[in-house]
Protein backbone atom coordinates (compact mmCIF):
# COMPACT_ATOMS: atom_id res chain seq x y z
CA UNK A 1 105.72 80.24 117.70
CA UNK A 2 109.47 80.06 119.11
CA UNK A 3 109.66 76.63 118.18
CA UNK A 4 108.36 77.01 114.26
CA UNK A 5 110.51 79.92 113.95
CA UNK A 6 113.79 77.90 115.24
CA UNK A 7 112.56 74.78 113.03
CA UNK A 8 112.16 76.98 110.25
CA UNK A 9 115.91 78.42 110.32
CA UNK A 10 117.48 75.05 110.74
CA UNK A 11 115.80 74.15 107.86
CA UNK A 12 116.86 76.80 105.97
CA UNK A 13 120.79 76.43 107.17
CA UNK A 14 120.76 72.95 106.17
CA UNK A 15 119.63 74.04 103.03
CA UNK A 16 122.32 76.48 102.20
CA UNK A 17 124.74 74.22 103.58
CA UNK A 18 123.34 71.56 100.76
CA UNK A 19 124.14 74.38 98.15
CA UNK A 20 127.41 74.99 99.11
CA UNK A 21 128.59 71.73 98.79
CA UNK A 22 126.64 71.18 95.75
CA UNK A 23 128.29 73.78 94.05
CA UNK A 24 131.60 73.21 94.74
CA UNK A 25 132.12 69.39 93.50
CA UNK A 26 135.65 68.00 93.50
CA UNK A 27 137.17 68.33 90.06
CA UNK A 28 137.88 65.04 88.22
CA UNK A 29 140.74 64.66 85.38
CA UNK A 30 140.07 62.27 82.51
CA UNK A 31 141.86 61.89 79.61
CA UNK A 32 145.28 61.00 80.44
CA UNK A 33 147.65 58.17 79.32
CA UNK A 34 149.06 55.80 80.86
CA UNK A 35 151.98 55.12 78.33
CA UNK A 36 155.03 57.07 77.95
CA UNK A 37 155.33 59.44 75.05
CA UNK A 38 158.44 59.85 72.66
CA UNK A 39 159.27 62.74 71.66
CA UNK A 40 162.48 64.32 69.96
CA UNK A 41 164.71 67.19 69.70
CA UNK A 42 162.44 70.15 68.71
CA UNK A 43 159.22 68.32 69.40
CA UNK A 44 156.00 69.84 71.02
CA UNK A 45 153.79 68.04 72.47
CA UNK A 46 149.99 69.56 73.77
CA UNK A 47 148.48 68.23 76.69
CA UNK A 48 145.00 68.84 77.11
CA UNK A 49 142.95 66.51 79.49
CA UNK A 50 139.23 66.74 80.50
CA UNK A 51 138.18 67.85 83.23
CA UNK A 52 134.58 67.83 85.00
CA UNK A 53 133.61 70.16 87.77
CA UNK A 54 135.11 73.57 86.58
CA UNK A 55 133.50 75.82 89.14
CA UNK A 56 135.93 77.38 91.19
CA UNK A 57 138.92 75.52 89.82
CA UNK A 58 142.91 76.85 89.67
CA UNK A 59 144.93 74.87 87.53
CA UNK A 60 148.82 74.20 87.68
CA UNK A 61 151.45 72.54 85.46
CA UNK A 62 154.15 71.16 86.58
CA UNK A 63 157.57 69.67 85.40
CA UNK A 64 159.85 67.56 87.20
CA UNK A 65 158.63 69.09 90.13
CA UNK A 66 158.59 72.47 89.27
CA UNK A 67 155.98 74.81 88.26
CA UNK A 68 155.97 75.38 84.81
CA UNK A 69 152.27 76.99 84.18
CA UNK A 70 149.00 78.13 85.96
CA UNK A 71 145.27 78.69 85.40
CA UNK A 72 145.33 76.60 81.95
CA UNK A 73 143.79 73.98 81.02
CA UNK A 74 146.35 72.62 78.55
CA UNK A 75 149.83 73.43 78.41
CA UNK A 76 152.53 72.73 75.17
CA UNK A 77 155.72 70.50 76.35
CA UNK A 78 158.45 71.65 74.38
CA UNK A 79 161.29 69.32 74.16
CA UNK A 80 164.53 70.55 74.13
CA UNK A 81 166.82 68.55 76.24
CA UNK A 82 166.77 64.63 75.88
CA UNK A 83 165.85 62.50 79.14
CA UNK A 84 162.69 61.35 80.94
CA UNK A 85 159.95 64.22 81.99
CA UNK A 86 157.28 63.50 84.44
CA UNK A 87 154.12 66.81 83.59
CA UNK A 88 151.95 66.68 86.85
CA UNK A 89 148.53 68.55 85.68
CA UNK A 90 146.86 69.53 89.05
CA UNK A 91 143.27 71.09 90.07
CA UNK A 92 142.15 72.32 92.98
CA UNK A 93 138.34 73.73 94.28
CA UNK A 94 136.64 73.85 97.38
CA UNK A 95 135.45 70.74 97.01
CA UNK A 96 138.63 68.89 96.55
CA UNK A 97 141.59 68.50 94.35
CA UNK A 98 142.48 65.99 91.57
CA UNK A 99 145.96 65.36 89.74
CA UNK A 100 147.58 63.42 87.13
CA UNK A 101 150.70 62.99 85.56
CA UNK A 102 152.00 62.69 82.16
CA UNK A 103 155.01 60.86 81.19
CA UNK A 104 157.61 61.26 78.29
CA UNK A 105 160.89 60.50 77.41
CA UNK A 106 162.57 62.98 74.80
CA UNK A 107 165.66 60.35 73.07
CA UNK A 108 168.82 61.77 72.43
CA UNK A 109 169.74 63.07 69.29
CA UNK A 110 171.65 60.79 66.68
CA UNK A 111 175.17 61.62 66.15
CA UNK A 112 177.81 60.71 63.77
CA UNK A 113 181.73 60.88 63.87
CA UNK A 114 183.90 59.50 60.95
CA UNK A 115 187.41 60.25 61.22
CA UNK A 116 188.77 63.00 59.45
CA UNK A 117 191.19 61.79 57.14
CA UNK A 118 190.32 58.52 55.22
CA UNK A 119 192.95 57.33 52.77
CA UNK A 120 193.39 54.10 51.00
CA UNK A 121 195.51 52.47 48.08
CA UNK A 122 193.09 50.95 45.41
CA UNK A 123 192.72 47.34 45.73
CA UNK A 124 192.73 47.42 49.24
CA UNK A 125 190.04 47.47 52.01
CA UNK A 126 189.36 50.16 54.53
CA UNK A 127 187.22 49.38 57.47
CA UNK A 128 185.35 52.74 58.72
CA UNK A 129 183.62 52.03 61.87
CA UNK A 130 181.92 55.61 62.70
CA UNK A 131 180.98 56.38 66.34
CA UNK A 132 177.44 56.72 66.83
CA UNK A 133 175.42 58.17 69.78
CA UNK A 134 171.99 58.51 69.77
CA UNK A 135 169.13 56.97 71.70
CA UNK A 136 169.34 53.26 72.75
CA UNK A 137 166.80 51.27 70.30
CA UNK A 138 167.12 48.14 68.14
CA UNK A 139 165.82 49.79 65.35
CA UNK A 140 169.18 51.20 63.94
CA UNK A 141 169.19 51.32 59.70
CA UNK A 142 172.40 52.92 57.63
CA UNK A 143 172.62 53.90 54.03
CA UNK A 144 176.46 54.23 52.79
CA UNK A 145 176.47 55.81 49.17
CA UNK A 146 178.58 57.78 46.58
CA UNK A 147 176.45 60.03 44.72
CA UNK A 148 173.15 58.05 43.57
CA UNK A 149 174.96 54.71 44.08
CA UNK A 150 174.41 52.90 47.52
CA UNK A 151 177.54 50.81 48.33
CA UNK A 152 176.90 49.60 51.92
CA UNK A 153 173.70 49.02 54.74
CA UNK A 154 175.59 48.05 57.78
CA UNK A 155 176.93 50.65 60.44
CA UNK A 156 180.52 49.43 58.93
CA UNK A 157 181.54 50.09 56.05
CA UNK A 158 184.35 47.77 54.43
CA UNK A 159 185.26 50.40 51.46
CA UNK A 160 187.40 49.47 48.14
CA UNK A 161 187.93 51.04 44.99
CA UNK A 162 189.98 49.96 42.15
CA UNK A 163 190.67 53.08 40.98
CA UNK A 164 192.16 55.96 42.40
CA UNK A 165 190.31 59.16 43.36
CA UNK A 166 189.01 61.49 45.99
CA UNK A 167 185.21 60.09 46.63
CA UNK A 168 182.74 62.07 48.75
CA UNK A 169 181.23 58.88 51.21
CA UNK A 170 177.87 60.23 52.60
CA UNK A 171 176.31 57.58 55.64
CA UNK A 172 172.53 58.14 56.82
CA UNK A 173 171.58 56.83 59.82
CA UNK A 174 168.00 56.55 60.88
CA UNK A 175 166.36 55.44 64.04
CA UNK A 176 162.51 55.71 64.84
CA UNK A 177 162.07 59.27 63.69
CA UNK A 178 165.01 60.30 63.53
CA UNK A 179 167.61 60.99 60.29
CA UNK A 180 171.28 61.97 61.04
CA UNK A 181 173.43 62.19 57.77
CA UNK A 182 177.55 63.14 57.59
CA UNK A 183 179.72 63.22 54.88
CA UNK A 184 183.46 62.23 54.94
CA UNK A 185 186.12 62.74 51.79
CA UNK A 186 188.22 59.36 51.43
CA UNK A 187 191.21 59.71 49.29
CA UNK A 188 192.01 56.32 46.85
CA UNK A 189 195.66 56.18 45.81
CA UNK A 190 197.44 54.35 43.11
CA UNK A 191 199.06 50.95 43.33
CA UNK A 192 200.36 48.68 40.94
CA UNK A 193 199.30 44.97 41.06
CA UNK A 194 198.75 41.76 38.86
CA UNK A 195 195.73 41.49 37.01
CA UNK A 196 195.98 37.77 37.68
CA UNK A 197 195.46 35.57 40.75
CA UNK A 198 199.17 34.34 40.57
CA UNK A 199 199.69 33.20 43.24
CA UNK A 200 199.69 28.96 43.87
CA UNK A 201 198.81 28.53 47.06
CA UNK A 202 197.45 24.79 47.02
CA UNK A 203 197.82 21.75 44.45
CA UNK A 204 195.93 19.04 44.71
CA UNK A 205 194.81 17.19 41.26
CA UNK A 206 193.26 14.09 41.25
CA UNK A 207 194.58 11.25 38.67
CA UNK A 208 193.59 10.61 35.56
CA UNK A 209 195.61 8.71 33.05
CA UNK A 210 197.88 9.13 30.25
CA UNK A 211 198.96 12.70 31.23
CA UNK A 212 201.75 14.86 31.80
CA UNK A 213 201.54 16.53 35.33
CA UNK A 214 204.52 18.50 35.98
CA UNK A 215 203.33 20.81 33.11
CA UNK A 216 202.86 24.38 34.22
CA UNK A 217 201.27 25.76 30.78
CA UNK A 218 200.14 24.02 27.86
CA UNK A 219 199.85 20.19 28.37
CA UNK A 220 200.68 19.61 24.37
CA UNK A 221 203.86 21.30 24.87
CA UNK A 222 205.56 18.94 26.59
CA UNK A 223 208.10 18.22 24.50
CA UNK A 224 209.58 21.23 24.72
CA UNK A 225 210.00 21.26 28.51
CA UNK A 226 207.58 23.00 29.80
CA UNK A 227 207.38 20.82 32.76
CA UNK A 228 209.39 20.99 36.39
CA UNK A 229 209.63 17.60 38.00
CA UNK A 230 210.32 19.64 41.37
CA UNK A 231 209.55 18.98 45.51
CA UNK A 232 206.43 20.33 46.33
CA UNK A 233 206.86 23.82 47.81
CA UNK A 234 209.31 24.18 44.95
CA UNK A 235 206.36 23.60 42.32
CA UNK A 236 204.07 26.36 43.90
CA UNK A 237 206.96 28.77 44.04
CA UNK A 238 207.69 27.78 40.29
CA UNK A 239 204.06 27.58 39.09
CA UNK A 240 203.72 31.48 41.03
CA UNK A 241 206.74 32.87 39.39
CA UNK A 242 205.68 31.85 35.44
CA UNK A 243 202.16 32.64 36.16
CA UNK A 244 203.26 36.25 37.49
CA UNK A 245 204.92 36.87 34.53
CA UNK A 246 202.57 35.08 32.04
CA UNK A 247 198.60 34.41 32.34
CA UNK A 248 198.51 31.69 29.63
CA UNK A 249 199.83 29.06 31.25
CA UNK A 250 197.78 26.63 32.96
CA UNK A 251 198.01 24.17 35.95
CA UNK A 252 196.19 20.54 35.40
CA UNK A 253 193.52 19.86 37.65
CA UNK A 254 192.94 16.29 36.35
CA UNK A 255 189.55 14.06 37.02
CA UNK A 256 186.35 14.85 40.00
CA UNK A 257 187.76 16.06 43.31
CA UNK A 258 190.82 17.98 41.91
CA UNK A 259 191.19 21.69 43.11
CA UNK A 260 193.88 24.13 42.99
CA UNK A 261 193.82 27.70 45.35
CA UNK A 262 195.20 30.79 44.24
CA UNK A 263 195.58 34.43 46.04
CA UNK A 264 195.41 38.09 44.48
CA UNK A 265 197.95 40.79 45.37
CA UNK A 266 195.27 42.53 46.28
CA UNK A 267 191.60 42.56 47.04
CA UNK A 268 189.26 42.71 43.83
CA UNK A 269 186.20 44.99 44.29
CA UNK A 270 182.94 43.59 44.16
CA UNK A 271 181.44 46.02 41.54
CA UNK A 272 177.48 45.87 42.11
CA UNK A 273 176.36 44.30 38.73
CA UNK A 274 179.44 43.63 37.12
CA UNK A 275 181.15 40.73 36.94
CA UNK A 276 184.47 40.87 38.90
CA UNK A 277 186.51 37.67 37.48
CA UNK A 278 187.33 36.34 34.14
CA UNK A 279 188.30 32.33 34.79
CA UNK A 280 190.32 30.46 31.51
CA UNK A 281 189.85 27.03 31.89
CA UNK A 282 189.32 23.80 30.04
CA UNK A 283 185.89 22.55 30.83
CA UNK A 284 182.57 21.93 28.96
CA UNK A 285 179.60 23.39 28.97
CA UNK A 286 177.93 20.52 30.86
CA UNK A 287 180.36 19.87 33.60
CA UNK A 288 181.38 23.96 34.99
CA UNK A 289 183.82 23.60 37.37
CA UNK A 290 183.10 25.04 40.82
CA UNK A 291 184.25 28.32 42.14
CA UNK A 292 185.10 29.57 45.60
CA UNK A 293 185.88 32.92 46.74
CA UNK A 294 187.73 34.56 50.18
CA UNK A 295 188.17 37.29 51.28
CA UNK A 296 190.85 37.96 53.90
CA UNK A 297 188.51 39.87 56.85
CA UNK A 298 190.81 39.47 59.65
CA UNK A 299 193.64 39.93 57.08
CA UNK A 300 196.30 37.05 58.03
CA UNK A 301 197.30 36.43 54.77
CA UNK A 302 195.41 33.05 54.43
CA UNK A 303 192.22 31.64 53.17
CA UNK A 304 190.83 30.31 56.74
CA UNK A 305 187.51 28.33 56.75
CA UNK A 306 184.92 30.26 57.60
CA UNK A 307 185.78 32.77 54.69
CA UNK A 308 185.18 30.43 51.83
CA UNK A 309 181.71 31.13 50.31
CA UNK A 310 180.45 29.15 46.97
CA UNK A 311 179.53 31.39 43.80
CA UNK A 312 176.26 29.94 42.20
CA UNK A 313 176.22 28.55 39.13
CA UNK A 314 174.02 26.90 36.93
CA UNK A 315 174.36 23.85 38.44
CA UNK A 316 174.26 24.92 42.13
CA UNK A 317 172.18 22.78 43.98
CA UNK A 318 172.38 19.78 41.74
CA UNK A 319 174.49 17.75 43.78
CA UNK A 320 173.53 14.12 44.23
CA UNK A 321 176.53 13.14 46.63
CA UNK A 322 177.18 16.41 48.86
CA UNK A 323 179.91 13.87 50.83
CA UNK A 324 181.64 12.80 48.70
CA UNK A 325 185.10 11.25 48.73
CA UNK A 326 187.89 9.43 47.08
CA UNK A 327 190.95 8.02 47.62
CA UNK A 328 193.61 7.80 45.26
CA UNK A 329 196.99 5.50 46.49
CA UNK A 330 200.00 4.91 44.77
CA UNK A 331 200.96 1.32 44.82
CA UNK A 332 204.07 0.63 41.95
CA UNK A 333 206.03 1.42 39.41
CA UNK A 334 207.15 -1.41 37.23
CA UNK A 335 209.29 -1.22 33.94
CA UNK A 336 210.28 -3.30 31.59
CA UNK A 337 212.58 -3.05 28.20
CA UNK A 338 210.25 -0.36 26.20
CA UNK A 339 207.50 0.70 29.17
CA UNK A 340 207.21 2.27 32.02
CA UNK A 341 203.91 1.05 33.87
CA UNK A 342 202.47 2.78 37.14
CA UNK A 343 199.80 2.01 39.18
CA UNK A 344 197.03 3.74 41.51
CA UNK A 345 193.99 2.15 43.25
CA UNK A 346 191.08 4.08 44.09
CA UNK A 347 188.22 3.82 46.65
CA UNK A 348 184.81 5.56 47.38
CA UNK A 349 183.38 6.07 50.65
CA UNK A 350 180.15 4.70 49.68
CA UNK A 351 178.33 1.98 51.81
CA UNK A 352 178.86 -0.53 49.19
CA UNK A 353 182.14 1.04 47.88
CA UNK A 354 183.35 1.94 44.53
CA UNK A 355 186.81 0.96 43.61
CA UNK A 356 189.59 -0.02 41.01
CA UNK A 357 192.64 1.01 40.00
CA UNK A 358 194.79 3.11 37.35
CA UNK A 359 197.28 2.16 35.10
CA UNK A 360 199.26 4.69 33.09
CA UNK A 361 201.96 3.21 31.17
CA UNK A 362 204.60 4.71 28.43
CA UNK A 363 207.42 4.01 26.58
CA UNK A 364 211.09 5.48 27.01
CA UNK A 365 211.10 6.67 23.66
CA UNK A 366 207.99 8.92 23.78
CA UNK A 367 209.44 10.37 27.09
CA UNK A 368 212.12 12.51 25.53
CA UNK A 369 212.04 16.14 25.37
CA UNK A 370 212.97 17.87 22.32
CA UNK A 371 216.37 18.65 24.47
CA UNK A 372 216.57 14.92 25.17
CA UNK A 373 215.78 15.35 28.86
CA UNK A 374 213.59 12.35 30.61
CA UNK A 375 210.18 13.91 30.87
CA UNK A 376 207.54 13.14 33.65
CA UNK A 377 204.95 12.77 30.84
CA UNK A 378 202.51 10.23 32.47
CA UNK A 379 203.73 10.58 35.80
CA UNK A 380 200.59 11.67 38.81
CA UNK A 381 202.80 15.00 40.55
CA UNK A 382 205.46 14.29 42.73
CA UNK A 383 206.68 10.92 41.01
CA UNK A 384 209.37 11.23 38.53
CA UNK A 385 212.40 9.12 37.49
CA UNK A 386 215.58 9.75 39.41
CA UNK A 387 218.16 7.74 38.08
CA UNK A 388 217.07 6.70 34.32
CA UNK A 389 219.90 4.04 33.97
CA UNK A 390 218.67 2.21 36.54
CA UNK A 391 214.89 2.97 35.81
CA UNK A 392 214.24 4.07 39.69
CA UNK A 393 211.29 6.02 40.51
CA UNK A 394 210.62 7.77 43.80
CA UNK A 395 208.23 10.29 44.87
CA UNK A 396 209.41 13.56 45.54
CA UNK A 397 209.76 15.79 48.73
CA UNK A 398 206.20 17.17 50.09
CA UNK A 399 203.79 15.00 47.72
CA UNK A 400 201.81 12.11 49.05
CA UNK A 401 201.85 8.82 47.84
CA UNK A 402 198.01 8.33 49.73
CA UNK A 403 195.81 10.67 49.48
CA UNK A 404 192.03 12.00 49.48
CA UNK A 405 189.79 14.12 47.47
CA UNK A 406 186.65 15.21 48.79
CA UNK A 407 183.48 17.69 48.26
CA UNK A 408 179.95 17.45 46.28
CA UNK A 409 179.62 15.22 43.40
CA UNK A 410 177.19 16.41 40.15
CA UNK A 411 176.64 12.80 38.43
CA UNK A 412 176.01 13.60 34.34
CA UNK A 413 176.07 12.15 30.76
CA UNK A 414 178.04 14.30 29.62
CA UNK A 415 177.94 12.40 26.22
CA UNK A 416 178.56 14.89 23.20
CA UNK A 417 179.83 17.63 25.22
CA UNK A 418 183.55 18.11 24.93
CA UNK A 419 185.43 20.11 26.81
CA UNK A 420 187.64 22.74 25.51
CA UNK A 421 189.16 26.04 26.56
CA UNK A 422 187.00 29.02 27.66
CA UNK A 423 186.35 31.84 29.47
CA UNK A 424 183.92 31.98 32.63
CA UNK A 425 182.41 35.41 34.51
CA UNK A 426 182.27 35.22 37.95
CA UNK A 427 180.50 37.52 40.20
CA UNK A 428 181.00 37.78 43.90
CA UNK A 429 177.86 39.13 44.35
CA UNK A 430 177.02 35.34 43.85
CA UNK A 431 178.68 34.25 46.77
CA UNK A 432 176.36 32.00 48.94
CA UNK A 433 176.86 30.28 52.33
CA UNK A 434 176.51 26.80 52.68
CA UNK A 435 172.55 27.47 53.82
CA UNK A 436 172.82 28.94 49.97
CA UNK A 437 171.85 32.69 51.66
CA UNK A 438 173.60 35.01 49.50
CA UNK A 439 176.58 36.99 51.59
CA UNK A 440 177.91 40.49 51.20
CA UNK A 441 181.71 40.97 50.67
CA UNK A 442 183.45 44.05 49.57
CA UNK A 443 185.95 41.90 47.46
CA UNK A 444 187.78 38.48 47.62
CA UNK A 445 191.36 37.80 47.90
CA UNK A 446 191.33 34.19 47.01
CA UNK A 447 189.89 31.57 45.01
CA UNK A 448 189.98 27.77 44.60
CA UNK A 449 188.43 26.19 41.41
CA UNK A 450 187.48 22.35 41.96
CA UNK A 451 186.08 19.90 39.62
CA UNK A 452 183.21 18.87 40.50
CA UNK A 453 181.02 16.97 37.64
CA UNK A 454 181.23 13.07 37.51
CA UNK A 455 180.67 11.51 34.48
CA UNK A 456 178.27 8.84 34.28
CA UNK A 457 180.07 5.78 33.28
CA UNK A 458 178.84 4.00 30.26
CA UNK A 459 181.56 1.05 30.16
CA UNK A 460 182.48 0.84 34.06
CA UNK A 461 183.76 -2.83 33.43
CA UNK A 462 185.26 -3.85 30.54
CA UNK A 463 185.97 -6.81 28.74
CA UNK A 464 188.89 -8.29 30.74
CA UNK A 465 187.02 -7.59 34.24
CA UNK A 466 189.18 -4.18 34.99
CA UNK A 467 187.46 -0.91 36.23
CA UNK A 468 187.30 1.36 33.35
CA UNK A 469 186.66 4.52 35.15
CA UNK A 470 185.37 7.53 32.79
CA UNK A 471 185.82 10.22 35.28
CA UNK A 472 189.62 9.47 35.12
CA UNK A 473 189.92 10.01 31.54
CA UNK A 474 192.57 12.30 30.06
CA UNK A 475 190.01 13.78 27.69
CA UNK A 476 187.68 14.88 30.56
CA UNK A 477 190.58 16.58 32.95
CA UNK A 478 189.76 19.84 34.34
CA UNK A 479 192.38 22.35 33.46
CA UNK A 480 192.63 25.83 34.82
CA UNK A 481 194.57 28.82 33.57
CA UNK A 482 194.71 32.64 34.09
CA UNK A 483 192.27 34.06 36.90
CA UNK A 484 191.90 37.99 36.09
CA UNK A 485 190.73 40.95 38.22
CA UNK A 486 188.25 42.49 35.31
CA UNK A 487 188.61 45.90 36.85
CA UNK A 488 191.55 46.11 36.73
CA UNK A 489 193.41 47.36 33.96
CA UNK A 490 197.11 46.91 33.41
């Protein structure tokens, strides 16, 4: 009897035991993520994981270490401080106790400083660089605009008006979630300038025959002295004073590979739509000459390489010589009892080259001005007759007797196609790099106008054996005149 009745409570102590435990299972957390959250400023963020076992269970939240809640089973993470937050979720039973953690990371808030006082004279360039704080991502994006019109999508904004005014600049930044806009007055003030690019800052024509090239205005006029048989720096300083004061006359650019570079007084704007330059020249409408814009970024007064960008045209991209090159060496003057006779030869830089060479000849007579002064009329710049008794030619301070042209070459028939003077639109916001990807300036501050289009020849050797070149020919010379800011208004 003793023994059943000890057997009997064992059994039954093992069996409460078995409850016990039973009832009070170790809790178990599911539900959690492994990745870190974002949040931002002002953000709440529930966290409410599963949990199994809930019998007996006391729950506590806590952040950074420190309790935050108790006996929840979710709790709301407010964010109002930026930085990383580690929310340990714990639960404890008899049987045990189970915790996991949350992670997040609340980003700073974006912030934006402009300076206070922004002033600028039109037709000039401000660079506003605001400061900007805000959580480190790669994901950056900025909207400059005035009113409804967006002028800008970097963080820097290279601003120019031509007019004068008080504008109200407004930049949105935005970054993940987050939008931070400011607003910043910038005062434009008056200034007087040019409307024309007067400024000469390069020569270089390429020879063509029969044609006077110490004319600064209208070739025909010749007779009347509208040429100045001057040194080189002498001629740009001369060619920059009439054009200042005058926008019809014109500078000869002469046969493929001539260019001439002029500068603003200021910067023009690129207007958004609009074309920005009106370009007088004598071209036609098969052979366009090319146009190349600068503007002065790191503002040292010159056009430096890098800052020369094409502006497309219809014939962009139609280049069948990209290399191209010539060059052009003066060899003799000879004269004789009526004539003057000068010679240049000419070579390609073609496997199999190209070559011949120029003659230009004229007689004393036809060389007279209307005020009886020798005139250069026929003469390639720099060369021009010294001592007329003697009939001595010499070439002048600063010009080269040898010397090479070089860029793409457009080959056409440009039969039937005359070229005479018009007016071309240029707009910057046709400005392409030399991978032809367009480019975004605020304005330009120079621009160089080459000839570009060869003629096909038709009669490249003539009867007697000489080169007869057509791309040389007086009647296909590129000639290029006034160059005029078309927003501003004088």
């Amino acid at each position: 009897m003793k023994k059943a009745f000890f057997l009997n409570l064992f059994t039954a102590a093992v069996f409460l035991s078995s409850c016990r435990k039973e009832e009070y299972r170790a809790p178990s957390i599911t539900g959690v993520a492994t990745d870190t959250m974002v949040l931002n400023i002002g953000d709440r963020m529930v966290l409410a994981p599963n949990v199994t076992n809930l019998k007996g269970n006391s729950y506590a939240w806590l952040v950074n270490g420190k309790e935050a809640a108790a006996g929840q089973l979710s709790y709301t993470f407010e964010a109002t401080a930026a930085g990383n937050f580690e929310i340990i979720f714990q639960v404890d039973n008899k049987g045990g106790t189970d915790r996991q953690s949350f992670k997040i990371y609340v980003e700073k808030p974006i912030g934006l400083t402009i300076a206070d006082k922004l002033e600028v004279p039109m037709g000039k360039v401000l660079d506003i660089i605001p400061a900007v704080a805000g959580p480190e991502r790669n994901d950056y994006t900025y909207q400059w605009s005035i009113g409804d019109s967006v002028i800008g999508r970097q963080r820097g904004l290279s601003f120019i008006s031509p007019a004068a005014g008080t504008y109200e600049l407004n930049l949105r930044a935005t970054a993940g979630k987050q939008t931070a806009t400011t607003t910043r007055s910038i005062t434009v003030t008056p200034a007087q300038y040019v409307q024309n690019a007067y400024q000469v800052l390069e020569y270089a024509p390429a020879p063509a025959k029969n044609h006077n090239w110490a004319i600064i205005g209208t070739a025909e006029f010749w007779k009347f002295g509208h040429e100045y048989q001057l040194p080189y720096n002498e001629f740009l300083v001369k060619a920059t004073a009439i054009r200042k004061d005058n926008v019809g006359p014109s500078l000869v650019i002469g046969s493929w590979g001539g260019y001439a570079t002029f500068k603003f007084d200021h910067t023009v704007a690129n207007a958004p739509g609009k074309p920005d330059l009106e370009l007088t020249a004598t071209f036609s409408k098969l052979d366009q000459p090319a146009v190349y814009v600068a503007y002065d970024r790191n503002k040292n007064g010159k056009p430096d390489e890098d800052e020369w960008f094409e502006v497309k045209n219809d014939d962009y991209g139609l280049e069948d010589m990209p290399d191209y090159q010539i060059m052009f060496t003066y060899t003799k003057t000879e004269t004789d009892a009526k004539r003057i006779y000068t010679y240049y030869t000419w070579k390609d830089n073609q496997e199999k080259p190209a070559q011949g060479e120029m003659l230009t000849n004229k007689t004393f007579t036809s060389s007279m001005t209307d005020a009886g002064t020798f005139s250069s009329r026929g003469f390639f710049p720099g060369l021009s007759m010294t001592d007329i008794p003697n009939k001595k030619v010499m070439m002048l301070d600063g010009w080269q007797s040898s010397f090479t042209r070089k860029g793409k070459r457009i080959t056409k028939n440009l039969t039937g196609a005359p070229p005479f003077s018009q007016k071309l639109n240029i707009d910057i916001d046709m400005a392409v790099n030399a991978k032809g990807e367009r480019v975004q300036l605020p304005g330009i501050d120079f621009v160089k106008v080459r000839k570009v289009v060869y003629p096909i020849q038709q009669d490249f050797i003539n009867a007697g054996g000489q080169v007869v070149d057509f791309n040389m020919d007086e009647t296909r010379m590129l000639h290029v005149g006034a160059i005029l800011d078309k927003h501003l208004k004088n």
